[in-house]
Protein backbone atom coordinates (compact mmCIF):
# COMPACT_ATOMS: atom_id res chain seq x y z
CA UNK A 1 29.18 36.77 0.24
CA UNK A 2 26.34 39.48 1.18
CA UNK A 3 29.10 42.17 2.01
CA UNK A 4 30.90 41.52 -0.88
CA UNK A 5 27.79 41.91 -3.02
CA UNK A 6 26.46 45.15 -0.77
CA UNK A 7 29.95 46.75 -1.98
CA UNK A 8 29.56 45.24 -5.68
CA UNK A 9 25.99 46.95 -5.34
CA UNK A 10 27.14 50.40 -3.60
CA UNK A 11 30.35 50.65 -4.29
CA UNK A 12 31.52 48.90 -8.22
CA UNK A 13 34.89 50.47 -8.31
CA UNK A 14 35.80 49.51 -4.89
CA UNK A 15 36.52 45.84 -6.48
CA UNK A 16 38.43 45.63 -9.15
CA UNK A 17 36.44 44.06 -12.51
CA UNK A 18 38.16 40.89 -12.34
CA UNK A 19 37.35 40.00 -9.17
CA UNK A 20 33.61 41.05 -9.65
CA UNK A 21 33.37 38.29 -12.75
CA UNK A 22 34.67 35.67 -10.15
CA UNK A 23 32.30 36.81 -7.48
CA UNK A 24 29.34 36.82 -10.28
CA UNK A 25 30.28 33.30 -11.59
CA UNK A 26 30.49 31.83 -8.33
CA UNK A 27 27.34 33.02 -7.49
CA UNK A 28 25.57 31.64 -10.50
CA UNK A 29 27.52 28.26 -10.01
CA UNK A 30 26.29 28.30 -6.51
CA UNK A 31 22.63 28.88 -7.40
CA UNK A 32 22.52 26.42 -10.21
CA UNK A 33 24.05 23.61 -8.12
CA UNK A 34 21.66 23.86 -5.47
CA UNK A 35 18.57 24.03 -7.91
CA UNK A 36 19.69 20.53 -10.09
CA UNK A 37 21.05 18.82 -6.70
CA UNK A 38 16.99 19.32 -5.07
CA UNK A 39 15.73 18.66 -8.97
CA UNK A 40 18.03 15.28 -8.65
CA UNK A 41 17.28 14.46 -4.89
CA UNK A 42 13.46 14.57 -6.26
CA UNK A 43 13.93 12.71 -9.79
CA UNK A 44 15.71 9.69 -6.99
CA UNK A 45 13.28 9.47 -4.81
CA UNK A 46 12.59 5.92 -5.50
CA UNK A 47 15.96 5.16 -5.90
CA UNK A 48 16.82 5.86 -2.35
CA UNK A 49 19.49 4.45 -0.21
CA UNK A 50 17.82 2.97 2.89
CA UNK A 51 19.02 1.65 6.42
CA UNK A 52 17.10 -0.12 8.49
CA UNK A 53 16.98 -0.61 11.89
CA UNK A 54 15.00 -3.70 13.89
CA UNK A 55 15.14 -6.57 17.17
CA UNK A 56 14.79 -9.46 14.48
CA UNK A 57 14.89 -10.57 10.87
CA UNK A 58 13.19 -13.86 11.22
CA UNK A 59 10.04 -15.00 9.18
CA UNK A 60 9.21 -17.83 11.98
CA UNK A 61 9.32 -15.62 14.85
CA UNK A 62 5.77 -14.91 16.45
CA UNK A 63 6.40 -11.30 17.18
CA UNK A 64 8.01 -10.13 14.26
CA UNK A 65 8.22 -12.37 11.54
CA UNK A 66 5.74 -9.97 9.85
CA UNK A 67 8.78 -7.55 9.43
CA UNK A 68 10.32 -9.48 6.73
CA UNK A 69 7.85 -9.09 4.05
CA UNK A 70 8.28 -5.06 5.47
CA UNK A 71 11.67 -5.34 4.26
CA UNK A 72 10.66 -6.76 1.07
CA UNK A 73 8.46 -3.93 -0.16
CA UNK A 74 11.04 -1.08 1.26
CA UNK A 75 13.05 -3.05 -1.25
CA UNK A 76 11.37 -2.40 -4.23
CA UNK A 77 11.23 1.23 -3.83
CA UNK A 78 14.82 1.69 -2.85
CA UNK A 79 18.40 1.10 -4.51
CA UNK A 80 19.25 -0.66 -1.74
CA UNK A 81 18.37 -1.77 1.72
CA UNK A 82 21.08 -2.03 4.63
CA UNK A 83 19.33 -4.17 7.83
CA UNK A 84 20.70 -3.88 10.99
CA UNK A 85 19.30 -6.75 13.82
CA UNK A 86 19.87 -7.77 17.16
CA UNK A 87 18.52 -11.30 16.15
CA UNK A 88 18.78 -12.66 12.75
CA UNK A 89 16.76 -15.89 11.89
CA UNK A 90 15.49 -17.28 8.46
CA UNK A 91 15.04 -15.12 5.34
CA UNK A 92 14.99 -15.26 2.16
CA UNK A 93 15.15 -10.90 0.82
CA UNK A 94 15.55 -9.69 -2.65
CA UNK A 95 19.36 -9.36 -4.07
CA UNK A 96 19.54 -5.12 -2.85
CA UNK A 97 19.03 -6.28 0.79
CA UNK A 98 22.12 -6.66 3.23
CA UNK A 99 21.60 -7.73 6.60
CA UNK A 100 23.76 -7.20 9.76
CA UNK A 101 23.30 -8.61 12.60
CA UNK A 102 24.42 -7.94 16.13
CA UNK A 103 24.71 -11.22 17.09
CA UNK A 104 22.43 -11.69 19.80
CA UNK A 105 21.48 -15.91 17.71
CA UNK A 106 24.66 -16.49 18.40
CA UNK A 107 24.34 -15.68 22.01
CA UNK A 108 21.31 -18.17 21.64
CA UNK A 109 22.01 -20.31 19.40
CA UNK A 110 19.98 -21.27 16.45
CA UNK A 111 18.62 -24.84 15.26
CA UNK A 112 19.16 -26.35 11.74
CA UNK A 113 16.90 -24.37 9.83
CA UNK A 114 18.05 -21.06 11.12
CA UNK A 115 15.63 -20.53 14.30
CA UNK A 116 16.87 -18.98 17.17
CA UNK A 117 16.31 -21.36 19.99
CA UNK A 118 14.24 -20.54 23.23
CA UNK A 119 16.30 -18.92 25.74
CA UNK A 120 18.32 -21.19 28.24
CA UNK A 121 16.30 -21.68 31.41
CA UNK A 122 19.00 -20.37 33.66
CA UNK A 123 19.38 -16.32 32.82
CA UNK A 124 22.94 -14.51 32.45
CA UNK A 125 24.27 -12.85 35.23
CA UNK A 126 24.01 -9.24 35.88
CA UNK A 127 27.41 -8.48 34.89
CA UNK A 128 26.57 -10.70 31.60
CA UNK A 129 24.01 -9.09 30.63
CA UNK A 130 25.87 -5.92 30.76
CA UNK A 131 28.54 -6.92 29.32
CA UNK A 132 26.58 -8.49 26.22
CA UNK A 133 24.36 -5.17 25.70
CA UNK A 134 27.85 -3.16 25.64
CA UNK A 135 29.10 -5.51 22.86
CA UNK A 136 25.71 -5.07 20.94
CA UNK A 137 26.20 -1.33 20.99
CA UNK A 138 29.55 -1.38 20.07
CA UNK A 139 29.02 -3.67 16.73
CA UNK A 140 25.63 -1.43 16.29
CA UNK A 141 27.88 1.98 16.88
CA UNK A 142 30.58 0.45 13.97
CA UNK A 143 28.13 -0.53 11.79
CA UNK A 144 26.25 2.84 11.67
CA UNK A 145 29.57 4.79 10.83
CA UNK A 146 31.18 1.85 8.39
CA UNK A 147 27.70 1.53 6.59
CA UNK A 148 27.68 5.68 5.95
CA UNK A 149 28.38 5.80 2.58
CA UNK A 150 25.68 3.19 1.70
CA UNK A 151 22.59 4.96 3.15
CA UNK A 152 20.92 8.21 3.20
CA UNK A 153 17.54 7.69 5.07
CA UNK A 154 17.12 5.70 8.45
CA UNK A 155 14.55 3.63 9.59
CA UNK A 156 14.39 2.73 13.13
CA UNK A 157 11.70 0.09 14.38
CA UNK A 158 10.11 0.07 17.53
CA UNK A 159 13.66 0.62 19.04
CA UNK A 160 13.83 4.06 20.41
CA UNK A 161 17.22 3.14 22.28
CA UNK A 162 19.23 2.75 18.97
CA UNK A 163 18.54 6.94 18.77
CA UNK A 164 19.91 7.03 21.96
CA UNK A 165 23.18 5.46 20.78
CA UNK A 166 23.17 7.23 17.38
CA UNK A 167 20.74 9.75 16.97
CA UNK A 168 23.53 12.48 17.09
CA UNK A 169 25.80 10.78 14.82
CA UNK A 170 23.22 10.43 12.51
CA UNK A 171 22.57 14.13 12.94
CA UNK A 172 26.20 14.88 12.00
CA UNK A 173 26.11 12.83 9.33
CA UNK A 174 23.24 14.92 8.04
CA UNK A 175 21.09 11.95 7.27
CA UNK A 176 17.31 11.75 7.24
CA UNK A 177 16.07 9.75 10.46
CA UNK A 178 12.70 8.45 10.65
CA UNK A 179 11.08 6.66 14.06
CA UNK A 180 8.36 3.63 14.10
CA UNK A 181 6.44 3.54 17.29
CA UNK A 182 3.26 2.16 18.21
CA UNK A 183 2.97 1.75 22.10
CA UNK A 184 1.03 3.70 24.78
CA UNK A 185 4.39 4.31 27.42
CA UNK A 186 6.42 7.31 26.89
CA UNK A 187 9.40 7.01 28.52
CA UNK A 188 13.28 8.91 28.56
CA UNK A 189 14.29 6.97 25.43
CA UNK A 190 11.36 7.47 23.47
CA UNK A 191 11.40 11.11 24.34
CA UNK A 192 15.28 11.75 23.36
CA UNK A 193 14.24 9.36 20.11
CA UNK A 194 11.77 12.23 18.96
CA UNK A 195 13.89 15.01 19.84
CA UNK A 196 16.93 13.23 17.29
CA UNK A 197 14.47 12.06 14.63
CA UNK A 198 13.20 13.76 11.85
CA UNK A 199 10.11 12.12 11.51
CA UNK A 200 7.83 9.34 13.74
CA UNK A 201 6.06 7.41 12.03
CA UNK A 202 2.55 5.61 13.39
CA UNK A 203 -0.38 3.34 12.91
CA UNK A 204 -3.04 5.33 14.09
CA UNK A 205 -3.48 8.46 16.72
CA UNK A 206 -4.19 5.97 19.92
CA UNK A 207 -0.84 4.28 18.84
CA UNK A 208 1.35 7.28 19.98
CA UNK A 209 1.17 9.27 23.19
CA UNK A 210 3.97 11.82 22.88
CA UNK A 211 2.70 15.14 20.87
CA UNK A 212 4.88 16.34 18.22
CA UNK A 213 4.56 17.83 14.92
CA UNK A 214 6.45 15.21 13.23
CA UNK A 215 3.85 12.43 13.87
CA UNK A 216 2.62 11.18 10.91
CA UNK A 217 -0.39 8.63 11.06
CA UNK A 218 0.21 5.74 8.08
CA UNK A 219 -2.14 2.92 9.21
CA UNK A 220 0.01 -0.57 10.22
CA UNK A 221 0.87 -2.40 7.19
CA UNK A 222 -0.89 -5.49 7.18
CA UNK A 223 0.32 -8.34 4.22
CA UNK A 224 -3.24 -8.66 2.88
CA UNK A 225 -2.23 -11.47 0.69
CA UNK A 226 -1.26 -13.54 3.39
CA UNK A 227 -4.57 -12.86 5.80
CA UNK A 228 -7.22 -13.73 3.34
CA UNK A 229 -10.64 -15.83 3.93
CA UNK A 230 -10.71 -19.03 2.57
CA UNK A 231 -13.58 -21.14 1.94
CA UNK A 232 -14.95 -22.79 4.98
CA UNK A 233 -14.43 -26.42 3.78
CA UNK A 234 -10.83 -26.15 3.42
CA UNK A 235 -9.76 -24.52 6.29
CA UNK A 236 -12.10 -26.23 9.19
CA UNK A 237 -10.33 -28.22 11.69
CA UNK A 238 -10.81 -31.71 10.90
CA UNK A 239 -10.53 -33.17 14.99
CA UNK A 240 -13.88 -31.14 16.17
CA UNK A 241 -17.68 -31.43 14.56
CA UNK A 242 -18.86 -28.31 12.56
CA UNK A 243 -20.93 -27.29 15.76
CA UNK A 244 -18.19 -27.05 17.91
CA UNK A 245 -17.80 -23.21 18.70
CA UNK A 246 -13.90 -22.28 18.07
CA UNK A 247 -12.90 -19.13 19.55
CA UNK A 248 -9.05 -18.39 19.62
CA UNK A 249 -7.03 -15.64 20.51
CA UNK A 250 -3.60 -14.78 19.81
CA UNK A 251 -0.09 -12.43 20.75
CA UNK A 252 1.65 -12.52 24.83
CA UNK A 253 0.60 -14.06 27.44
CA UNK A 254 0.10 -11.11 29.88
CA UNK A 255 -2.23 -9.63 32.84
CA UNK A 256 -2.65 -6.99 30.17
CA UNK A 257 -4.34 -9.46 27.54
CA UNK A 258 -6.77 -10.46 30.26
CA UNK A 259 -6.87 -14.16 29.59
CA UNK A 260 -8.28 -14.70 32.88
CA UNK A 261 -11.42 -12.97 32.04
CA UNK A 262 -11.88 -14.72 28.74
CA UNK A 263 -11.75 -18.22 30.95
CA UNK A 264 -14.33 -16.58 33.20
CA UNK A 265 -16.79 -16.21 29.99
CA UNK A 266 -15.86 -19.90 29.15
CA UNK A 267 -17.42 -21.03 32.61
CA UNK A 268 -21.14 -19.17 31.61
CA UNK A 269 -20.52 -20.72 27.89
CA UNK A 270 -20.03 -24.25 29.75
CA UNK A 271 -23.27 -23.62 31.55
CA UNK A 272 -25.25 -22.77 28.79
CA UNK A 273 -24.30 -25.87 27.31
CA UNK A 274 -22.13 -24.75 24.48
CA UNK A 275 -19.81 -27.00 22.77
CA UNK A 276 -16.20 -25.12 22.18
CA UNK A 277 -12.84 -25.32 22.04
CA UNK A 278 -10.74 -22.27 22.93
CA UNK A 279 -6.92 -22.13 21.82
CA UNK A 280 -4.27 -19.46 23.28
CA UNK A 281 -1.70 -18.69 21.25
CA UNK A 282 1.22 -17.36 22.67
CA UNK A 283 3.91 -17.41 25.12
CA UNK A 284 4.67 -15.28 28.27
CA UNK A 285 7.79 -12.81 27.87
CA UNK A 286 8.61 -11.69 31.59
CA UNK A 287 9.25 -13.97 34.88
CA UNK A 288 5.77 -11.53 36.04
CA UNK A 289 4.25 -13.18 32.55
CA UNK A 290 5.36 -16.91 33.65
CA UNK A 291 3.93 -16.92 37.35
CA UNK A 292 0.18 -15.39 35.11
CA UNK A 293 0.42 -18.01 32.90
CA UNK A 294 1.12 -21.21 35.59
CA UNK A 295 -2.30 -19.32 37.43
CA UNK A 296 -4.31 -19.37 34.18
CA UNK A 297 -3.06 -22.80 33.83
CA UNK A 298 -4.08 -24.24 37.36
CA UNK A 299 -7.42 -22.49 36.71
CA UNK A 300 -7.90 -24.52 33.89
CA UNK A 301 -7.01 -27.58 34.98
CA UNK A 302 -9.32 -27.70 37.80
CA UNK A 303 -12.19 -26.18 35.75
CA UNK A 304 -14.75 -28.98 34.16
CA UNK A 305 -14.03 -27.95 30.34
CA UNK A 306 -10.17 -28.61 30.96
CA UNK A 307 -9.80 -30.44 27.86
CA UNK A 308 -11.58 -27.56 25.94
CA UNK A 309 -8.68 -24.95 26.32
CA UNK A 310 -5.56 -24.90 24.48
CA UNK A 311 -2.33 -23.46 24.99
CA UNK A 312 -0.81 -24.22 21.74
CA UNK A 313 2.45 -22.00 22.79
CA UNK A 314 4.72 -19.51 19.73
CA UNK A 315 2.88 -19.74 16.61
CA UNK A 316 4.63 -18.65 13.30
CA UNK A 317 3.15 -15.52 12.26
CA UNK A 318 3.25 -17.18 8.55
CA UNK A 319 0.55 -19.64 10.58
CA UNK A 320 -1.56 -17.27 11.69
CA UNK A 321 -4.03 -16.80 8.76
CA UNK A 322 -4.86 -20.47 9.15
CA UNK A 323 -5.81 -20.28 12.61
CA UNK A 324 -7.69 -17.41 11.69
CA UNK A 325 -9.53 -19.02 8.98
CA UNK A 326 -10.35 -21.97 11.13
CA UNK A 327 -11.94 -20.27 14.13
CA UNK A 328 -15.36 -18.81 14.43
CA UNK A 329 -14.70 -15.91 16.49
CA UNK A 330 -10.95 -13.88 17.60
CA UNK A 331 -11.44 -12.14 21.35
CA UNK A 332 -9.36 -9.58 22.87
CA UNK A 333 -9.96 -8.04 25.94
CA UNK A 334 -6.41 -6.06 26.30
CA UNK A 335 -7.66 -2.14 27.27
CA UNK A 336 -4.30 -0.50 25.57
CA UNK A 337 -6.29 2.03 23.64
CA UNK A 338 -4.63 1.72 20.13
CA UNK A 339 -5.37 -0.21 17.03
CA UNK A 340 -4.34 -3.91 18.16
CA UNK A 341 -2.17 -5.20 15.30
CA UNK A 342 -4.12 -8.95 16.18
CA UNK A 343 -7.49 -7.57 15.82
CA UNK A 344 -6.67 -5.96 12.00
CA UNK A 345 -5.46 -9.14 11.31
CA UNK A 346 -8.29 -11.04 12.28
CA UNK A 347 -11.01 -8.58 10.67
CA UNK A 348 -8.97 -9.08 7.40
CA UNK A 349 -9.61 -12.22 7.24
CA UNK A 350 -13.45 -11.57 7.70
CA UNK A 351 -13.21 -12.92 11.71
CA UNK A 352 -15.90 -11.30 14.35
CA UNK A 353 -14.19 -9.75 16.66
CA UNK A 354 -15.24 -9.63 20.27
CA UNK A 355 -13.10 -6.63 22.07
CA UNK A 356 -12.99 -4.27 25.26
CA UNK A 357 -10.23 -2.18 22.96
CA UNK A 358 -11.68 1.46 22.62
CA UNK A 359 -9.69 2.17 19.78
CA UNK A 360 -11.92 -0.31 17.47
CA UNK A 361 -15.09 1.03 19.42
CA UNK A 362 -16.76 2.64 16.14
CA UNK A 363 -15.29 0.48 13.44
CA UNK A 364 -17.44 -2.42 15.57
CA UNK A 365 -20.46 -0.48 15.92
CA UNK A 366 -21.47 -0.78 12.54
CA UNK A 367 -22.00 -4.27 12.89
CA UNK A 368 -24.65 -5.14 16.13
CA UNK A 369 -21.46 -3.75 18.09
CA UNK A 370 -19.10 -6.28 19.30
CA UNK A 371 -17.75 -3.64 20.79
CA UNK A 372 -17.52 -4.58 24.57
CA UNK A 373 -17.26 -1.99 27.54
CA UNK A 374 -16.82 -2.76 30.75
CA UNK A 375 -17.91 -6.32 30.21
CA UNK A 376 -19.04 -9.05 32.92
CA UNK A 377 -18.49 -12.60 32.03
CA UNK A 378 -22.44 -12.91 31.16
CA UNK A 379 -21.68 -9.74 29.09
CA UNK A 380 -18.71 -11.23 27.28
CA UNK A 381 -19.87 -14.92 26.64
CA UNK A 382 -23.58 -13.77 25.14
CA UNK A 383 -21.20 -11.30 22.78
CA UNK A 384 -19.23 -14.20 21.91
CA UNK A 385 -22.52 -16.59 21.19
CA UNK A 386 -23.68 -13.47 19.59
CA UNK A 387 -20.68 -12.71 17.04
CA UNK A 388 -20.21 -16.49 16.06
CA UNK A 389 -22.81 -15.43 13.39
CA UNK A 390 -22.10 -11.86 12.72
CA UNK A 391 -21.66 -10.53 9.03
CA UNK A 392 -18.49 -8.25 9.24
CA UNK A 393 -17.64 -8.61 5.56
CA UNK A 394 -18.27 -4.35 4.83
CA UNK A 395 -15.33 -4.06 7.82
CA UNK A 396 -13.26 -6.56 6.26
CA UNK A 397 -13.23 -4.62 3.34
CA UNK A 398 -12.79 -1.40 4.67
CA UNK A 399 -9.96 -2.72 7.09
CA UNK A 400 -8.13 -4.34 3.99
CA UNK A 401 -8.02 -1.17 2.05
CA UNK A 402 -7.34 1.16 4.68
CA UNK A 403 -4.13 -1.19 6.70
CA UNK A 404 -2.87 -2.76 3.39
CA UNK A 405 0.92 -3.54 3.64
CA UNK A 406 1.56 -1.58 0.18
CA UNK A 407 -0.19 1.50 1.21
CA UNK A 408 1.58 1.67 4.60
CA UNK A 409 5.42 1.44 2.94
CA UNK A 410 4.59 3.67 -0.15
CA UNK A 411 3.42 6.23 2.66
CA UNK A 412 6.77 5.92 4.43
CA UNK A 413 8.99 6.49 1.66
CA UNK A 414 7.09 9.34 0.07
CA UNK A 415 7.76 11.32 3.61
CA UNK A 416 10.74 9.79 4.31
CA UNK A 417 12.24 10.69 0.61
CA UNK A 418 10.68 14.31 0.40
C-alpha cells in the first residue's frame, strides 16, 4: 500500500484514475474501520467476553471456596463468563456463568451435596497419575479451542501450567491473556507463563518474585461482607468462660506455618497461668505435611494443656468469619514475605494479629507493634497476652478499604479490557 501511494504521490499518471479512486477509497475504508472498531472495543468494555481459568469451583472448599464469589463479581462486569476447573464442587453463579470442568470430582468422587470427598488413602500409581493429568490436558486443550468464539480475555488463576499447555494457542488466537500469581517460588512454568501472558496480575509487591513490566499490583480481593465484626455477645463460644484466652490460627498444616513454635509459646502461657484454648484449623497437603502434623500431634498429647489445643481439621472458608469473630487473637508465624491472605482476613474482621510475616511489619507498627521478629517463645506468648487487648480498629479500616473484593475485580477488568 506505501508503494502504491509513493507512485500515486510521485508519479499520478503512472496509475490510471480509476484505479487511484479504488486505492483512495480503500484507504479511507481502512482508516475508518480501525478508528470505530477501537471506539467499539472501548464503548464494550464492560460487556466483555471472559474465560476463566482455576483448580476448583467449590464454595465449601477451605482453599478456594473464596473464588466463587470472584466469579460472581467478574460476572457482573462481563457478558459472559466461561469457567474452566480441574475440580468442580457446589455453586450456585449468576445465569452468564458456564462452568467446565475437567473432571478431576469424578476421579474423587463427590458426596450428596456436591463435595468432593477426601482423597482415597491409597494414592494412584505412577502410571495413573500420568495417565489422568494427560486426560486433564486433553479435555483442558479441547475446551480452550471449542470455547474460542465465546471469549476474548483470559484469566488464569494461580495455575501457571495451563500457559504452558495453551499460552501459544491463545497467542494465535490473538486473545488477551492475563496471569494471577501470588507465591514467593519462581520456577520454569511460571517463567514461560509470563513470557505467554499479557499481563500478571498481583496482591502486593512481596507476592511476586519474577520482575517484569507487566506486573500490576491490585491488592487480594477480600469479600468484606462476609469478614465483618460482630458484636461480642453473639459470636462468643458458648463451651468456654469469657476469660478463657482463644487464640486460633488458620490455612495448611506445614513446617512453613510454624505450628510447632506457636505450641512452644503455649507451654510459657501454661506457666504463667493463663487459661486458653488454641484451635488449628487446617489440614496437611503433602505425605512431608502428614509425618509434621502426627509430630505436632504427639507433642501435644504428652504436653499438660493437651485438652487445650484443637485440631478442628478443613474448615469451610464460608466458616471462617465465625471463627474469627469468636477468637481473641489470630497468630501466624509463616516467614513467606508477602501479604498472607489469612492475616487480611483476620484484621478485617478487627482480630489482633500476632505475626513474624515482614510483609505486615509496618501496617502492625502502628498499633504497640505486634509485629514479631525473630521471636523466642517468651517473646511470642507476652505478644500474644499483649494483643488480646489491642485496639486495631484504624487497621481494620484501612485493610477493608484498601483489599475490598470490589476494588480488586474492577481493577482487573479495567487492565484486562483496555
Amino acid at each position: 500500500m506505501r508503494i502504491m501511494w509513493r507512485m500515486l504521490i510521485l508519479k499520478p499518471s503512472v496509475i490510471p484514475l480509476r484505479a487511484q479512486l479504488r486505492i483512495s477509497k480503500g484507504y479511507w475504508r481502512s482508516r475508518s474501520y480501525r478508528y470505530f472498531s477501537k471506539m467499539t472495543s472501548l464503548q464494550n468494555k464492560n460487556n466483555a467476553k471472559l474465560l476463566i481459568v482455576t483448580q476448583t469451583i467449590d464454595e465449601n472448599d477451605p482453599v478456594l471456596g473464596f473464588f466463587v464469589r470472584w466469579v460472581e463479581e467478574f460476572a457482573k462486569r462481563a457478558e459472559s463468563v466461561e469457567v474452566i476447573c480441574l475440580n468442580l464442587g457446589k455453586s450456585d453463579l449468576p445465569k452468564n456463568v458456564h462452568v467446565h470442568s475437567l473432571g478431576k470430582e469424578r476421579v474423587a468422587g463427590t458426596d450428596n451435596t456436591g463435595n468432593i470427598k477426601q482423597a482415597q488413602s491409597t494414592a494412584p500409581s505412577f502410571a495413573r497419575r500420568c495417565a489422568l493429568r494427560a486426560t486433564y490436558a486433553i479435555r483442558f486443550i479441547h475446551l480452550v479451542w471449542s470455547l474460542r468464539k465465546r471469549y476474548d480475555a483470559v484469566f488464569v488463576h494461580m495455575n501457571p501450567e495451563y500457559f504452558v499447555l495453551a499460552g501459544k494457542l491463545w497467542r494465535l488466537m490473538r486473545k488477551r491473556t492475563a496471569l494471577w500469581y501470588t507465591h514467593k517460588s519462581v520456577d520454569l512454568k511460571l517463567r514461560i507463563a509470563v513470557l505467554f501472558a499479557n499481563i500478571v496480575f498481583t496482591a502486593s509487591p512481596e507476592s511476586f518474585r519474577l520482575k517484569s513490566r507487566k506486573v500490576h499490583v491490585v491488592g487480594h480481593g477480600i469479600d468484606m461482607e462476609l469478614f465483618t465484626k460482630k458484636a461480642d455477645e453473639h459470636t462468643k463460644d458458648k463451651n468456654y468462660p469469657k476469660k478463657t484466652f482463644r487464640i486460633l490460627t488458620t490455612g495448611r498444616i506445614s513446617k512453613t506455618k510454624r505450628i510447632a513454635e506457636m505450641l512452644s509459646a503455649l507451654d510459657v502461657l501454661y506457666s504463667l497461668g493463663e487459661d486458653f484454648i488454641f484451635i488449628v484449623a487446617g489440614t496437611p497437603a503433602t505425605n512431608e505435611d502428614k509425618l509434621y502434623e502426627q509430630k505436632l500431634l504427639r507433642f501435644v498429647s504428652a504436653s499438660p494443656y493437651s485438652e487445650r489445643v484443637r485440631f478442628i481439621g478443613a474448615v469451610s472458608h464460608k466458616d471462617i468469619p465465625k471463627m474469627l469473630n469468636e477468637c481473641d487473637v489470630f497468630i501466624n508465624l509463616s516467614e513467606t514475605g508477602s501479604m498472607d491472605k489469612a492475616i487480611l482476613e483476620a484484621l478485617a474482621v478487627c482480630v489482633p494479629v500476632v505475626t513474624t510475616n515482614v510483609a505486615f511489619r509496618d501496617i502492625l507498627a502502628r498499633t504497640q507493634n505486634l509485629f514479631i521478629e525473630n521471636g523466642t517463645p517468651e517473646k511470642i506468648a507476652n505478644t500474644l497476652i499483649f494483643a488480646r487487648n489491642a485496639d486495631i480498629s484504624a487497621i481494620s479500616k484501612e485493610i477493608r478499604q484498601r483489599y475490598a473484593l470490589q476494588h480488586t475485580i474492577k481493577s482487573i477488568m479495567k487492565i484486562l479490557t483496555a
